[in-house]
C-alpha atoms as a PDB file:
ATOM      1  CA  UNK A   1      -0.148 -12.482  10.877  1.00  0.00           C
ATOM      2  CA  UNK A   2      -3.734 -11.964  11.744  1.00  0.00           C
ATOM      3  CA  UNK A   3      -6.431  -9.667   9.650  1.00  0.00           C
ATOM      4  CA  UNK A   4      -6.531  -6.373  11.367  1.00  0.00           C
ATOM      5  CA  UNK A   5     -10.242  -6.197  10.405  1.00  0.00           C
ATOM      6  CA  UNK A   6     -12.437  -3.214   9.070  1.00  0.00           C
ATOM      7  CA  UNK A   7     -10.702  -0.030   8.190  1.00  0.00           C
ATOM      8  CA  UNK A   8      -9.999   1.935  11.732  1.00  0.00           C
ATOM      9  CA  UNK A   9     -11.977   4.820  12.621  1.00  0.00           C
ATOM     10  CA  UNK A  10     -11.415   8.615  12.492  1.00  0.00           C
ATOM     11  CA  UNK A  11     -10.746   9.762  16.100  1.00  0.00           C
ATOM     12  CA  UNK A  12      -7.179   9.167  17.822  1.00  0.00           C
ATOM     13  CA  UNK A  13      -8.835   6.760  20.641  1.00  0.00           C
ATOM     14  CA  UNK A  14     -10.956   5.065  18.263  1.00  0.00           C
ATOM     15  CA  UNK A  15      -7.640   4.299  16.058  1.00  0.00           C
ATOM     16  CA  UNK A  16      -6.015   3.662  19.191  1.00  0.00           C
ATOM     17  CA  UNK A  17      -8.250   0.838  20.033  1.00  0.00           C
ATOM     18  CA  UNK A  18      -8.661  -0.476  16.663  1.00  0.00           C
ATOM     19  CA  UNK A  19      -4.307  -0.596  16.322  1.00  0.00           C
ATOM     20  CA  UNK A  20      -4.302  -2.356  20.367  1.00  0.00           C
ATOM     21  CA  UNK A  21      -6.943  -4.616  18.813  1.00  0.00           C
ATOM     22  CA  UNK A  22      -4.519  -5.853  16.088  1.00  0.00           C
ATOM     23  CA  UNK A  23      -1.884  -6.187  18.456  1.00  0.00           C
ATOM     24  CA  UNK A  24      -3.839  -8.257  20.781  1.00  0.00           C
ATOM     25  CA  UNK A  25      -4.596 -10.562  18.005  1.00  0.00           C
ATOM     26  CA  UNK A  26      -0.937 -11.540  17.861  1.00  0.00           C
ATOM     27  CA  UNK A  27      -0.801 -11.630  21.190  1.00  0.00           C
ATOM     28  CA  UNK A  28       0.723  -8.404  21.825  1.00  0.00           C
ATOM     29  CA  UNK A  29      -0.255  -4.774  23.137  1.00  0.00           C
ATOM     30  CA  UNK A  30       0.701  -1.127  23.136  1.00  0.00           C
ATOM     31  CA  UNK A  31       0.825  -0.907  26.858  1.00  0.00           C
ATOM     32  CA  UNK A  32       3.895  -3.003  26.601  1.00  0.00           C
ATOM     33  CA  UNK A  33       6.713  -0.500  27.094  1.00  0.00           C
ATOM     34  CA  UNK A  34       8.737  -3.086  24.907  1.00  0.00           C
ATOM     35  CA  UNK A  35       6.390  -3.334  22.202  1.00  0.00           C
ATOM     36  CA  UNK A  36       5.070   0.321  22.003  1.00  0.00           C
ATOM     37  CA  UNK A  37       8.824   1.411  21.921  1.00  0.00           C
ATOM     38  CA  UNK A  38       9.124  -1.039  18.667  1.00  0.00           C
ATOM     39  CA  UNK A  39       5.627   0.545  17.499  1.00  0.00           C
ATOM     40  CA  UNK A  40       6.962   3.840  17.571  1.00  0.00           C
ATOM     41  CA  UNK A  41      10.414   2.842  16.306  1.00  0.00           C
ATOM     42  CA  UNK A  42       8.891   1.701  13.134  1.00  0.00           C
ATOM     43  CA  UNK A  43       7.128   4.776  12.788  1.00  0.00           C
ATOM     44  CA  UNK A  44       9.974   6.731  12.308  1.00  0.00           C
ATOM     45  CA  UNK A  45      11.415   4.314   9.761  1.00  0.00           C
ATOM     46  CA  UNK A  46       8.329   4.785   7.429  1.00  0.00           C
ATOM     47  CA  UNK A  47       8.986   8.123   8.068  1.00  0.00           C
ATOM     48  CA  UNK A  48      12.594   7.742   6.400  1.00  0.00           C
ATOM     49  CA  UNK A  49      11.422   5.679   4.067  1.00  0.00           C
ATOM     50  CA  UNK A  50       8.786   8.883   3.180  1.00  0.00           C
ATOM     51  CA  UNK A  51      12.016  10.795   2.679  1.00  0.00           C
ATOM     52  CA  UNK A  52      13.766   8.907  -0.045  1.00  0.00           C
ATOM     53  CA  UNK A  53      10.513   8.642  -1.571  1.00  0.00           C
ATOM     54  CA  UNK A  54      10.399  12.212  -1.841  1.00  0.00           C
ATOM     55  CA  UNK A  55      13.681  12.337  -2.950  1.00  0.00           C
ATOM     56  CA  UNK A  56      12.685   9.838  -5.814  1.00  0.00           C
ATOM     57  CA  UNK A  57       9.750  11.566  -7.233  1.00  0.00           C
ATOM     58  CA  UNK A  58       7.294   8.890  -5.834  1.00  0.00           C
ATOM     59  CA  UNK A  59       5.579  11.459  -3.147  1.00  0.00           C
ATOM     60  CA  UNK A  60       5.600  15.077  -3.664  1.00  0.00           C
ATOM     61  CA  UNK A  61       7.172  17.296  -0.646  1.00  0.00           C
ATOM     62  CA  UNK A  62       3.224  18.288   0.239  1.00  0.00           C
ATOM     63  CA  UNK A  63       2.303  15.109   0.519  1.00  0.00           C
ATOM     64  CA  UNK A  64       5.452  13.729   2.556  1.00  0.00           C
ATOM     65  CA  UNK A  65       4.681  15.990   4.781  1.00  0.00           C
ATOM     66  CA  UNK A  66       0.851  14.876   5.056  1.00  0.00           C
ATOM     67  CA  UNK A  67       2.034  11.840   5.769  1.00  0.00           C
ATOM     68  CA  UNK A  68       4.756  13.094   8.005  1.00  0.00           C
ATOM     69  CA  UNK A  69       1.985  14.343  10.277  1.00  0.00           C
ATOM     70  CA  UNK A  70      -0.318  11.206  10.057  1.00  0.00           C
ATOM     71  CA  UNK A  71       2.849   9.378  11.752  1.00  0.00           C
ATOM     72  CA  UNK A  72       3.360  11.885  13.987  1.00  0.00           C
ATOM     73  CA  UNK A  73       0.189  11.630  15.791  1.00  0.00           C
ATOM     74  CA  UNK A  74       0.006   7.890  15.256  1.00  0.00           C
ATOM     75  CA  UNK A  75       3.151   7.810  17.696  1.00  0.00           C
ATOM     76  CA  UNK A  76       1.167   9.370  20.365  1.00  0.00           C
ATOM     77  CA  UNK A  77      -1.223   6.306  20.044  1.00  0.00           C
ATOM     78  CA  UNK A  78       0.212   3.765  22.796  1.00  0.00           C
ATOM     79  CA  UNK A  79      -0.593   6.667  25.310  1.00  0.00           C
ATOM     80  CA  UNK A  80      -4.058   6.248  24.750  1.00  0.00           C
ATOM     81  CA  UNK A  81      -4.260   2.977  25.547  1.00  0.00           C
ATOM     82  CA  UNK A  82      -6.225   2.275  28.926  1.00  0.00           C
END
């Protein structure tokens, strides 16, 4: 696995770019239906695993859901790719 570089900017294109970057450096990309369905899919497995981390006590239910939204709009990234 490659370094994915400098921490990604703030704005959804910006991150956008800065995520298709990584994946082009292991010779992949978001507009890949294949690979942006896999993107996504793993998404919404952190997004279980948020759950049972909840339900342990690691992450209160505030901050699940926080996080809940950050993957929420991170699945709209391969969209944004050009």
């Amino acid at each position: 696995m490659t370094e994915s570089g400098p921490t990604p900017p703030g704005t959804p294109h910006e991150l956008a770019e800065h995520i298709e970057t990584t994946f082009n450096g292991e010779e992949m990309s978001l507009s890949d239906e294949r690979t942006a369905h896999a993107y996504t899919l793993t998404l919404s497995i952190a997004q279980g695993m948020l759950l049972g981390a909840q339900a342990q006590g690691i992450v209160t239910d505030d901050q699940r859901r926080e996080l809940d939204d950050l993957f929420e709009g991170m699945k709209d990234l391969p969209g944004l790719i050009v």
